[in-house]
Protein backbone atom coordinates (compact mmCIF):
# COMPACT_ATOMS: atom_id res chain seq x y z
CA UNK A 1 0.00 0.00 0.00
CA UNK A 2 1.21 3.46 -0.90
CA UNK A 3 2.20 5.88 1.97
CA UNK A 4 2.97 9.72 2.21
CA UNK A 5 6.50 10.70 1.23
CA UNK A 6 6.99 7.43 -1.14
CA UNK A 7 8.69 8.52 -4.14
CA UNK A 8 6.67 7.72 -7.78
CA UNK A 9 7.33 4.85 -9.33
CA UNK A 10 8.10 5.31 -13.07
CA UNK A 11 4.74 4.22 -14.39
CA UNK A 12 3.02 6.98 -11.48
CA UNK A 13 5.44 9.58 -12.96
CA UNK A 14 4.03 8.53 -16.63
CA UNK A 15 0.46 8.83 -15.48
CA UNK A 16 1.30 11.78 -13.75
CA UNK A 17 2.95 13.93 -16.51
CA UNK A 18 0.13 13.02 -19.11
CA UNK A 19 -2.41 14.23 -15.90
CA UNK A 20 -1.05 17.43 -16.12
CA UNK A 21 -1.84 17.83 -19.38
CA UNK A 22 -5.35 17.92 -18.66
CA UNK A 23 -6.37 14.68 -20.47
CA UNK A 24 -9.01 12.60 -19.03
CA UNK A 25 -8.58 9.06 -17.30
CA UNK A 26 -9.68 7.38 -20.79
CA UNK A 27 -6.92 8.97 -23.07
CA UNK A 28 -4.12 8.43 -19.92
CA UNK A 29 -5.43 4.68 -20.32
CA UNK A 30 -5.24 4.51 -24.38
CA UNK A 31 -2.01 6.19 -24.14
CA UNK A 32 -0.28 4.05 -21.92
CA UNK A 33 -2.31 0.63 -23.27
CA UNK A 34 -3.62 -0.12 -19.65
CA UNK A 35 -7.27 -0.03 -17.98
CA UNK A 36 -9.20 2.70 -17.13
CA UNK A 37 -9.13 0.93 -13.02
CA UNK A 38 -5.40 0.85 -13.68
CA UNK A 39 -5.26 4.52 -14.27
CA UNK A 40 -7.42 4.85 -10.74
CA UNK A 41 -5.47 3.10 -8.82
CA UNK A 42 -2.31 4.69 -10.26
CA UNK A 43 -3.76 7.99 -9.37
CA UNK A 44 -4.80 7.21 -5.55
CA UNK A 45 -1.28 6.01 -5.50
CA UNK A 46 0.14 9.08 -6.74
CA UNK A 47 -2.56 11.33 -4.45
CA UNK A 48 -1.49 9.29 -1.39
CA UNK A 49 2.15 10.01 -2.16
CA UNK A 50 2.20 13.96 -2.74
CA UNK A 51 -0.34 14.51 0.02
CA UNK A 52 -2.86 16.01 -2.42
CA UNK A 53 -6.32 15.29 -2.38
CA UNK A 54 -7.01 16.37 -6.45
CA UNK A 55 -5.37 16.20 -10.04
CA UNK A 56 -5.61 19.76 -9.72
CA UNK A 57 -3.08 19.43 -6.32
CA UNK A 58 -1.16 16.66 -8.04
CA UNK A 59 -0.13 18.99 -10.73
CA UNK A 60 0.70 22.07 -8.94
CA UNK A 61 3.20 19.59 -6.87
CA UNK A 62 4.67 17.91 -10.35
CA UNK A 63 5.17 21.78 -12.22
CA UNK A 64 6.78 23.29 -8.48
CA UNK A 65 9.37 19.86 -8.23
CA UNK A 66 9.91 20.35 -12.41
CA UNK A 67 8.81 17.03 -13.40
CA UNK A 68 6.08 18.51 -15.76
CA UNK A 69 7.82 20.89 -18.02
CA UNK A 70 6.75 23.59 -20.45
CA UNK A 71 7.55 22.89 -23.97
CA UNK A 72 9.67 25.89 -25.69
CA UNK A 73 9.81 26.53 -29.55
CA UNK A 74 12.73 25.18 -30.86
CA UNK A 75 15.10 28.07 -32.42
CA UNK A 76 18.51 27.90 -33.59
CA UNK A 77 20.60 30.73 -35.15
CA UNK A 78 23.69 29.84 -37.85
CA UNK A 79 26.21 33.05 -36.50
CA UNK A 80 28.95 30.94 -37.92
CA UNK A 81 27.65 31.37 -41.25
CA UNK A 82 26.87 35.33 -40.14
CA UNK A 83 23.02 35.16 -40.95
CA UNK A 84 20.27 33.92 -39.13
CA UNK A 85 18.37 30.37 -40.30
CA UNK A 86 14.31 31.07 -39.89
CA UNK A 87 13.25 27.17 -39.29
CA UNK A 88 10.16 25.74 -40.63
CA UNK A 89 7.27 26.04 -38.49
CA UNK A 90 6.06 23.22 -37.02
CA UNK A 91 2.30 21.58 -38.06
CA UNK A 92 -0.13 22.72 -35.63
CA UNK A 93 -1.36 20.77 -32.45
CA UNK A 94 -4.79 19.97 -32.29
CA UNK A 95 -7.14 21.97 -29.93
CA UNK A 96 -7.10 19.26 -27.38
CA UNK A 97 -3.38 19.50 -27.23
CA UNK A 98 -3.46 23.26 -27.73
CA UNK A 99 -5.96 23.64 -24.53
CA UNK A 100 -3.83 20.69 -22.45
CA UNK A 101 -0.57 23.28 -22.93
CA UNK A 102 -2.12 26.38 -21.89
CA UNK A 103 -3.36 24.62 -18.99
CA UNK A 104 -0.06 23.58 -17.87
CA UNK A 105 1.23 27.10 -18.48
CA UNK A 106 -1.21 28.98 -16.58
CA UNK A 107 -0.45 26.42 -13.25
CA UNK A 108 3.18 27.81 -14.25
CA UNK A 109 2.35 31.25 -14.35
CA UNK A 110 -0.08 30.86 -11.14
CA UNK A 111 3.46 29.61 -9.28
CA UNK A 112 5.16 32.61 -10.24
CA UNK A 113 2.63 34.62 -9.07
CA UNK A 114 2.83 33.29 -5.85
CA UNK A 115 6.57 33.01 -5.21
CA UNK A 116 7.44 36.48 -7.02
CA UNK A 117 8.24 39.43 -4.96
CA UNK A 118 5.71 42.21 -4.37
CA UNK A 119 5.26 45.55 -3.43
CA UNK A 120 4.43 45.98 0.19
CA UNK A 121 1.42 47.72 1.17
CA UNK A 122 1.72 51.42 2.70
CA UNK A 123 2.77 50.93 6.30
CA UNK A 124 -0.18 51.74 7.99
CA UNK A 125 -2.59 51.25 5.86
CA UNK A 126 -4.55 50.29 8.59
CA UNK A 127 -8.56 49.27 7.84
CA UNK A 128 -7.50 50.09 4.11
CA UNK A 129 -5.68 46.45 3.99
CA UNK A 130 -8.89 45.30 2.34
CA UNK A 131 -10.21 48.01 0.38
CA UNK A 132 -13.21 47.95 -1.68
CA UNK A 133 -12.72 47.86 -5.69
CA UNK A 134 -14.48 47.40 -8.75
CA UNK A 135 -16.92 44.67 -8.51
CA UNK A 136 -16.04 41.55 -10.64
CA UNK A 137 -16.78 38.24 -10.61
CA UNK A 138 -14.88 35.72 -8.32
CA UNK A 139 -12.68 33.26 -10.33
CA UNK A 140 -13.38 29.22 -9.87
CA UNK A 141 -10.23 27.52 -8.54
CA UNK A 142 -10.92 24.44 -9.80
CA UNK A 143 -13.33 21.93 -11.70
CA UNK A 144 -15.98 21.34 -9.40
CA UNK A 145 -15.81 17.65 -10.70
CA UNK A 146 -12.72 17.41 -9.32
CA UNK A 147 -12.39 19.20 -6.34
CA UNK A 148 -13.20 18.57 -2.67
CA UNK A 149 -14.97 21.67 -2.57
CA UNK A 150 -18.82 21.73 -2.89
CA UNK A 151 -21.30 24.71 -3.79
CA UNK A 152 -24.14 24.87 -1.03
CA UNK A 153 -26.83 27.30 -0.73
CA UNK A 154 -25.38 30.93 -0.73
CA UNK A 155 -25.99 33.01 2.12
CA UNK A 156 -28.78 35.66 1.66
CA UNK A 157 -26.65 38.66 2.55
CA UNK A 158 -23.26 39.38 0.61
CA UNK A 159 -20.93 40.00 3.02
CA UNK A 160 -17.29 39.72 3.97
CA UNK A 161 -15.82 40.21 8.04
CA UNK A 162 -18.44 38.77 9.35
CA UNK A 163 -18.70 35.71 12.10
CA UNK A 164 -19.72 32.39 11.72
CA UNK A 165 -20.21 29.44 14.38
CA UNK A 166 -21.99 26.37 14.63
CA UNK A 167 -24.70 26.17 17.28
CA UNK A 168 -27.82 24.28 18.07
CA UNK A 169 -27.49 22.52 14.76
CA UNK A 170 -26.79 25.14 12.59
CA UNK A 171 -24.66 27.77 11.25
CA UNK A 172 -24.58 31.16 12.32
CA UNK A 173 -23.60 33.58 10.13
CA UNK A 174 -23.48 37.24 12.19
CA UNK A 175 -22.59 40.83 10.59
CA UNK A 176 -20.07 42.12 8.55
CA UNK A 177 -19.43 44.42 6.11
CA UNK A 178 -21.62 44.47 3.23
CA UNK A 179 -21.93 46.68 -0.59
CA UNK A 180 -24.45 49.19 1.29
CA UNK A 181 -22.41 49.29 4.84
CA UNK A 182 -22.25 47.52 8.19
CA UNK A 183 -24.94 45.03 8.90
CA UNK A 184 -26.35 43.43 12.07
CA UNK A 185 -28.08 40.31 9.73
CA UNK A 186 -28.10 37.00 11.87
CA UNK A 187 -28.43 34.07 9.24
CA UNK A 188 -28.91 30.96 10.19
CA UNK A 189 -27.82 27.65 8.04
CA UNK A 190 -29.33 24.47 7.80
CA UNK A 191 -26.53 21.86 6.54
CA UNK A 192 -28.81 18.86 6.25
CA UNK A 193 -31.87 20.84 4.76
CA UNK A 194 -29.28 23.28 2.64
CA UNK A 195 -31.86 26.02 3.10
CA UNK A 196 -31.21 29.68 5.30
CA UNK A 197 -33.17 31.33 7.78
CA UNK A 198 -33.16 35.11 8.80
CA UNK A 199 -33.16 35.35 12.87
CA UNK A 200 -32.93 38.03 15.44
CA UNK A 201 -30.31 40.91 14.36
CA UNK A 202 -27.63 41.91 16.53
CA UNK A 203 -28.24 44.95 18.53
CA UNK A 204 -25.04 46.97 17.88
CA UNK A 205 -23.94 46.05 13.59
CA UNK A 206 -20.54 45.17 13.43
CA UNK A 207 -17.65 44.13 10.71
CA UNK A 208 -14.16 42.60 11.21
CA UNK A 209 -15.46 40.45 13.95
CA UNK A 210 -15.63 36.55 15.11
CA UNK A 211 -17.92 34.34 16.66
CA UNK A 212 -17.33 31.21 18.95
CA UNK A 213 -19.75 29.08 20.62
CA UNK A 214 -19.55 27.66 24.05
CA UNK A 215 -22.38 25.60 25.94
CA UNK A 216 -24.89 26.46 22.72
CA UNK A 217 -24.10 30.48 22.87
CA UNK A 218 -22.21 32.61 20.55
CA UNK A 219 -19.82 34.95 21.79
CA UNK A 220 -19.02 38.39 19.67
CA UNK A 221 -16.37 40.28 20.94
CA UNK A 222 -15.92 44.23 19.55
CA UNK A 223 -15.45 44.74 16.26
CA UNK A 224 -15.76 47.82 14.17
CA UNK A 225 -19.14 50.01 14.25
CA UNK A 226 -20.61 52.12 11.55
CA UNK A 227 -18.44 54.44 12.13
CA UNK A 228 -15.78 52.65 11.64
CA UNK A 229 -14.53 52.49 15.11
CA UNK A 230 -13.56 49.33 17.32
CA UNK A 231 -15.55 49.18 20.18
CA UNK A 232 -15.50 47.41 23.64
CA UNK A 233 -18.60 45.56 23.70
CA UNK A 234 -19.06 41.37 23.58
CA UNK A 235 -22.93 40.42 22.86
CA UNK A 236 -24.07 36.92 22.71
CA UNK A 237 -26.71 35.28 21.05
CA UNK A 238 -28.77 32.68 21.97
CA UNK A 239 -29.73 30.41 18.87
CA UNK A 240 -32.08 28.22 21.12
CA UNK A 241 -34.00 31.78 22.13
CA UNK A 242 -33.25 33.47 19.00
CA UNK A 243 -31.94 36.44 21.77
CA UNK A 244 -29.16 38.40 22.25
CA UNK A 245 -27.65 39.70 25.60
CA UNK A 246 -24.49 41.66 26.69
CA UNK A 247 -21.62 40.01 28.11
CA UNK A 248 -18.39 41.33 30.18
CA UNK A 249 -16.73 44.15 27.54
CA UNK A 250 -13.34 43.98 26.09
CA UNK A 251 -10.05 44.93 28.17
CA UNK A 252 -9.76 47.43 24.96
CA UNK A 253 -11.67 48.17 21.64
CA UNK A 254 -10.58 45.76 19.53
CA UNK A 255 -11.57 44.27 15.67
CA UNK A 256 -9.82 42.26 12.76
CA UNK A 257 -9.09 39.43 15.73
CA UNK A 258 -8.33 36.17 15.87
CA UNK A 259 -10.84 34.09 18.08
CA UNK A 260 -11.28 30.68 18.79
CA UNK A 261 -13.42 28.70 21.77
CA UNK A 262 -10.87 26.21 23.89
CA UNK A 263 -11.54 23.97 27.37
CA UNK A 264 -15.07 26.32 27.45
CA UNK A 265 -13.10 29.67 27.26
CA UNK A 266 -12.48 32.20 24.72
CA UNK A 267 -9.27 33.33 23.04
CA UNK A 268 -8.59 36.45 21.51
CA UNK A 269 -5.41 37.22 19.78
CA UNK A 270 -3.92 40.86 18.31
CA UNK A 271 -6.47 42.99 16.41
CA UNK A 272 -6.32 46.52 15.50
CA UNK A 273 -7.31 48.78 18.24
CA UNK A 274 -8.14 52.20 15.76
CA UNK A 275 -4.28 53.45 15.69
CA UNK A 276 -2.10 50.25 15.53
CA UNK A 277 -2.11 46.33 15.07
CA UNK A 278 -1.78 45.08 18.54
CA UNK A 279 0.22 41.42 19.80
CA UNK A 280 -1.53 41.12 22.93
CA UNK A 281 -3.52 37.96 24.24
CA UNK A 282 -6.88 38.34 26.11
CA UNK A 283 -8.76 35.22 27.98
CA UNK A 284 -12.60 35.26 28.75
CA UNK A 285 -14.21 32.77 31.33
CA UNK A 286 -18.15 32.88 30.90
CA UNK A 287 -18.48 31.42 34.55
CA UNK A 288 -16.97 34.81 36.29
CA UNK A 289 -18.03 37.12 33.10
CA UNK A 290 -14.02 38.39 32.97
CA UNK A 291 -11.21 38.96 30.18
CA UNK A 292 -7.27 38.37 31.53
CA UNK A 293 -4.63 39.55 30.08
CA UNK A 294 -1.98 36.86 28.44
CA UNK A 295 1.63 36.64 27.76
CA UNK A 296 1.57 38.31 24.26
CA UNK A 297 2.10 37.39 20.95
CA UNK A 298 6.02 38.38 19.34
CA UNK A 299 4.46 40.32 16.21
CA UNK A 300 1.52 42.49 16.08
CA UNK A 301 -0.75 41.88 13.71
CA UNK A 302 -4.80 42.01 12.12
CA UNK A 303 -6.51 39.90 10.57
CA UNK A 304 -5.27 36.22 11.64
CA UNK A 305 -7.16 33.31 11.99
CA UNK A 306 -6.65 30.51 15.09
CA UNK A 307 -7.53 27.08 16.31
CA UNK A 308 -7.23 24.75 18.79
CA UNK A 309 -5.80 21.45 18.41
CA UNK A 310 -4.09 18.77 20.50
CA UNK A 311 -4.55 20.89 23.64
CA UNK A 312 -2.25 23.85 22.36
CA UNK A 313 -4.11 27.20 19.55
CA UNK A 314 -2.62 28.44 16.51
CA UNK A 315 -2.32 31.47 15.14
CA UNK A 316 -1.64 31.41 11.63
CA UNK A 317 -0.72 34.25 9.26
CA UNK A 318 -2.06 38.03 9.48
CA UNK A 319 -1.13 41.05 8.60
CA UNK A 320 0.75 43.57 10.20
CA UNK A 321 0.21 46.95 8.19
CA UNK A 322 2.93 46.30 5.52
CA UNK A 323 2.45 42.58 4.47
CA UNK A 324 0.47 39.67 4.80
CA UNK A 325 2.43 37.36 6.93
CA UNK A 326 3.47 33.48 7.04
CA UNK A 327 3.87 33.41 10.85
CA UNK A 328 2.62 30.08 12.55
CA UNK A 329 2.91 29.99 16.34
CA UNK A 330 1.16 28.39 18.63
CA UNK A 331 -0.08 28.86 22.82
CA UNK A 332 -0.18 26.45 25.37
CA UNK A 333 -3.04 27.73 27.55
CA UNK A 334 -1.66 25.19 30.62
CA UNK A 335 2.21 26.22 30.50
CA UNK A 336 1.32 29.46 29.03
CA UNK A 337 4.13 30.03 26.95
CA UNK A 338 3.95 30.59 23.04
CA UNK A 339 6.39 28.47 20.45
CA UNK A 340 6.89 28.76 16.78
CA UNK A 341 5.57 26.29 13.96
CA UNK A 342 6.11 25.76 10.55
CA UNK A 343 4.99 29.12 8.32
CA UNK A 344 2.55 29.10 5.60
CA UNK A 345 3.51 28.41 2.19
CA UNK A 346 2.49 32.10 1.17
CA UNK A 347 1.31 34.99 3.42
CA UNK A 348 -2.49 34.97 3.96
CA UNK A 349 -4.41 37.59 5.58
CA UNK A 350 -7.84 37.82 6.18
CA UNK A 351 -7.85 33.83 6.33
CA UNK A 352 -9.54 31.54 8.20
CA UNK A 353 -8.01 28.33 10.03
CA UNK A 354 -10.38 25.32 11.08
CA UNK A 355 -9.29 22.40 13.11
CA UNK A 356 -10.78 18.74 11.84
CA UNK A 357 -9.14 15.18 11.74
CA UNK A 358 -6.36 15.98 13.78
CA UNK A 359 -5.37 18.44 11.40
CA UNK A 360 -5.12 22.85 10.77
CA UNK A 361 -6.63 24.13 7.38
CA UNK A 362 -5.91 27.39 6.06
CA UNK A 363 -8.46 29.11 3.68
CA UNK A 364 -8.54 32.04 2.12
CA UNK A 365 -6.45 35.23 2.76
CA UNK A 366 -4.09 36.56 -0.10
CA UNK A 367 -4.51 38.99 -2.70
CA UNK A 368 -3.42 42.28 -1.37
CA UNK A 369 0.33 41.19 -1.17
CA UNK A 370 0.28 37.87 -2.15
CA UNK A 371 -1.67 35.37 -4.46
CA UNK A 372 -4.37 32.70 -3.31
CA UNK A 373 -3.51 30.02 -5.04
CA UNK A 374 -4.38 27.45 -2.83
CA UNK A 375 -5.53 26.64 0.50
CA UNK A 376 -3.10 24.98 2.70
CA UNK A 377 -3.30 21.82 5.62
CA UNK A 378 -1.09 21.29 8.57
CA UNK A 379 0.06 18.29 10.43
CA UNK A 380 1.46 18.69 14.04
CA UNK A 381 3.08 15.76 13.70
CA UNK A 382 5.66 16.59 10.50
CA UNK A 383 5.13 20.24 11.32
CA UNK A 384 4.60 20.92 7.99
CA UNK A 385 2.22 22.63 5.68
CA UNK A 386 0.69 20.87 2.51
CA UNK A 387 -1.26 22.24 -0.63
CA UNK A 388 -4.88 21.95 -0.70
CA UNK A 389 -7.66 22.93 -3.04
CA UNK A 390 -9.36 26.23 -3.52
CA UNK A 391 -12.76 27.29 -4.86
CA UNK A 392 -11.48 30.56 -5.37
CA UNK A 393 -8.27 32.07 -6.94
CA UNK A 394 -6.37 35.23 -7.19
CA UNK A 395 -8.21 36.64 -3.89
CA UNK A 396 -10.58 35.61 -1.29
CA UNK A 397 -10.55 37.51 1.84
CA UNK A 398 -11.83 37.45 5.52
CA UNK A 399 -14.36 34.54 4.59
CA UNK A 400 -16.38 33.38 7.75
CA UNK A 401 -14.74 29.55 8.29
CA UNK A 402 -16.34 27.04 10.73
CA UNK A 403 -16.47 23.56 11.31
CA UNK A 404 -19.92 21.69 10.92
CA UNK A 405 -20.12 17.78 12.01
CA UNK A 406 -17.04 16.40 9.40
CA UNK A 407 -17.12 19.21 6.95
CA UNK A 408 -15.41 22.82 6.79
CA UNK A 409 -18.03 25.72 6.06
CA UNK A 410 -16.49 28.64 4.01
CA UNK A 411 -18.76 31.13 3.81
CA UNK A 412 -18.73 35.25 1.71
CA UNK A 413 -15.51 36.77 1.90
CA UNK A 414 -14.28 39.44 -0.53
CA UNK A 415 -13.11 38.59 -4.08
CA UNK A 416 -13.45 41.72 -5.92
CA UNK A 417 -16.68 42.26 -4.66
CA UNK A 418 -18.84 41.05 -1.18
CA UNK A 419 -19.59 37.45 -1.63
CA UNK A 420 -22.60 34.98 -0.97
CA UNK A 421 -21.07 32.19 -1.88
CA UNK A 422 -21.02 29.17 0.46
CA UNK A 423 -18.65 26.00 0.08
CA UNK A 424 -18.15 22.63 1.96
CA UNK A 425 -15.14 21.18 2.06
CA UNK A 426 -15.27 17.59 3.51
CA UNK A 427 -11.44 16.18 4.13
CA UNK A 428 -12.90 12.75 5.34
CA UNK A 429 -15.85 12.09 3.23
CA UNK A 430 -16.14 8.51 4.02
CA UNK A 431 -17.39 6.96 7.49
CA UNK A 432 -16.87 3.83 9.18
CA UNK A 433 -18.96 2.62 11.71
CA UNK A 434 -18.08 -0.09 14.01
CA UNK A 435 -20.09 -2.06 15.73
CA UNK A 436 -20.47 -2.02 19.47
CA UNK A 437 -22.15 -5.29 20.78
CA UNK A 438 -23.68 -4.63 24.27
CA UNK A 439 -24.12 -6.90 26.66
């Protein structure tokens, strides 16, 4: 059986290269003179392997280690003869070959993109990180045949900086910044019926904020007001009631957090405070109604997303009012003292991070000084970060990312324009039940 890290065999690397042209499992078989199944089996090899999880993956690993390359016209010149041959031009490919070749050069080009280097944003910049521009359509990351990632019902409100948490068997989508301003809109999703529900706004509207849920309520600390301004306040909503009620305020104003529920508390990390980015660390124990102030964080920053897993929270990328950042590090809430982890393949801010299956996903972020090509997935164990699949290229920003049951929620965002969308990304879609005899 084929395990992570194996290298290809020379058959995989065959199946592989003629992959990455974009030809379908039927023309890999007829060119090779082997069975579609063969193909299959070849290619859950090869996906096992690489760590991806989609051709699309697959290919973006082959083009970055330079075993797919890009075919260059042939030219010669005859300077020891002093004048220059012209060659004959070669016949013509046919479209399907034509179309194969410009897909392998735009995964080239998209590579570039993301490894070239690029202007930093004005230092300070401050709420401007994500500015609004001209409305245009989001870009589709990938064949929906082929990737993880699966349309669900879009969200009634376009929106981006808004919350989301799962409660009381649903989603909770809560605020955010939308074409006509800040909104208080409290949306409720139904995964198993796909269908959403309006409920009970929140009193004071808010954008750049997060939501976490412990014992059934949602917790919404600050954010940024119609004005524009970060305010102190935490409300929390009741989806059971369909109420909201106040809750002990923030140490500071604060918005553009990181926030994450862990062992029935919350924790809130950096933030811009209206003048700066901020590092510092703030705890909140429903029980006593109190925020406490914790060792901080080494680099301020906006804008980052965090979760908890195996006993220790992450805080993954940012920004910090020149660049979006790479920065992993994570806090042990018992020892509390903070230690450094892998960094993200590019900087991502305005991401999300979930926890599920023992492992971190990135999604989103990119696109004011980097390029989203690509969601990301971390393992504790190698400490390392692999390439995942993305709905959306080029940009997708400050998306509100939860966890529902076995599947990742990923839902509006920014992408040249407030978004609706909402996409399910299952990493384990299979199941296995065991039986329990009971005697």
């Amino acid at each position: 059986m084929a395990e992570r890290g194996e290298p290809l065999t020379d058959r995989e690397r065959e199946v592989l290269e003629l992959v990455a042209t974009g030809i379908t499992n039927r023309e890999v078989a007829q060119e090779l003179f082997i069975s579609i199944n063969t193909v299959k089996v070849h290619l859950r090899n090869i996906y096992t392997k690489l760590g991806a999880d989609s051709r699309t993956e697959a290919t973006m690993v082959a083009v970055r280690e330079g075993w797919v390359g890009v075919p260059e016209t042939d030219q010669r010149s005859s300077e020891e003869a002093g004048t220059q041959t012209e060659l004959a031009p070669p016949p013509p490919l046919p479209w399907p070959k034509r179309i194969a070749l410009l897909g392998v050069l735009l995964l080239v080009v998209s590579i570039l993109v993301v490894t070239w280097p690029r202007t930093e944003a004005q230092a300070g910049a401050g709420m401007d990180l994500f500015p609004d521009g001209p409305a245009t359509a989001a870009v589709s990351g990938s064949d929906q045949a082929e990737s993880a990632w699966q349309e669900r019902a879009q969200m009634p409100t376009r929106r981006a900086h808004l919350g989301l948490a799962a409660a009381a068997e649903r989603l909770i989508a809560i605020g955010g910044q939308t074409p006509e301003g800040v909104t208080g809109a409290v949306e409720a999703y139904d995964p198993e019926a796909d269908i959403w529900t309006p409920r009970a706004e929140k009193p004071i509207p808010v954008a750049h904020v997060g939501a976490a849920t412990i014992d059934g309520l949602v917790y919404v600390p600050g954010g940024r007001d119609a004005d524009g301004v970060p305010i102190r306040s935490v409300e929390v909503y009741d989806p059971q009631a369909d109420t909201w009620r106040d809750a002990g305020s923030l140490p500071e104003p604060l918005c553009a957090y990181a926030l994450v529920a862990h062992d029935d508390e919350l924790y809130l990390f950096g933030g811009w405070d209206g003048e700066r980015y901020v590092s510092t660390a703030y705890a909140y124990n429903p029980e006593y109604d109190e925020w406490r102030l914790l060792p901080a964080m080494d680099v301020a920053r906006g804008f980052a997303g965090a979760a908890s897993l195996d006993g220790e929270i992450y805080v993954v990328g940012g920004y910090d009012g020149q660049r979006e950042l790479t920065d992993c590090v994570a806090f042990d809430p018992l020892t509390q003292a903070w230690r450094e982890c892998a960094p993200l393949t590019v900087g991502r801010g305005g991401l999300g991070v979930a926890a599920i299956g023992g492992r971190l996903y990135a999604i989103g972020g990119g696109g004011s000084t980097t390029y989203l090509g690509f969601n990301e997935r971390y393992s504790s164990d190698q400490d390392s970060w692999q390439i995942v699949d993305t709905p959306l290229v080029g940009e997708w920003r400050n998306p509100g990312v939860a966890v529902f049951g076995a599947t990742i929620y990923a839902v509006g965002g920014w992408s040249r324009d407030y978004l609706s969308l909402n996409q399910a990304f299952a990493p384990y879609p299979f199941r296995i039940f065991i039986p329990v005899s009971h005697q």
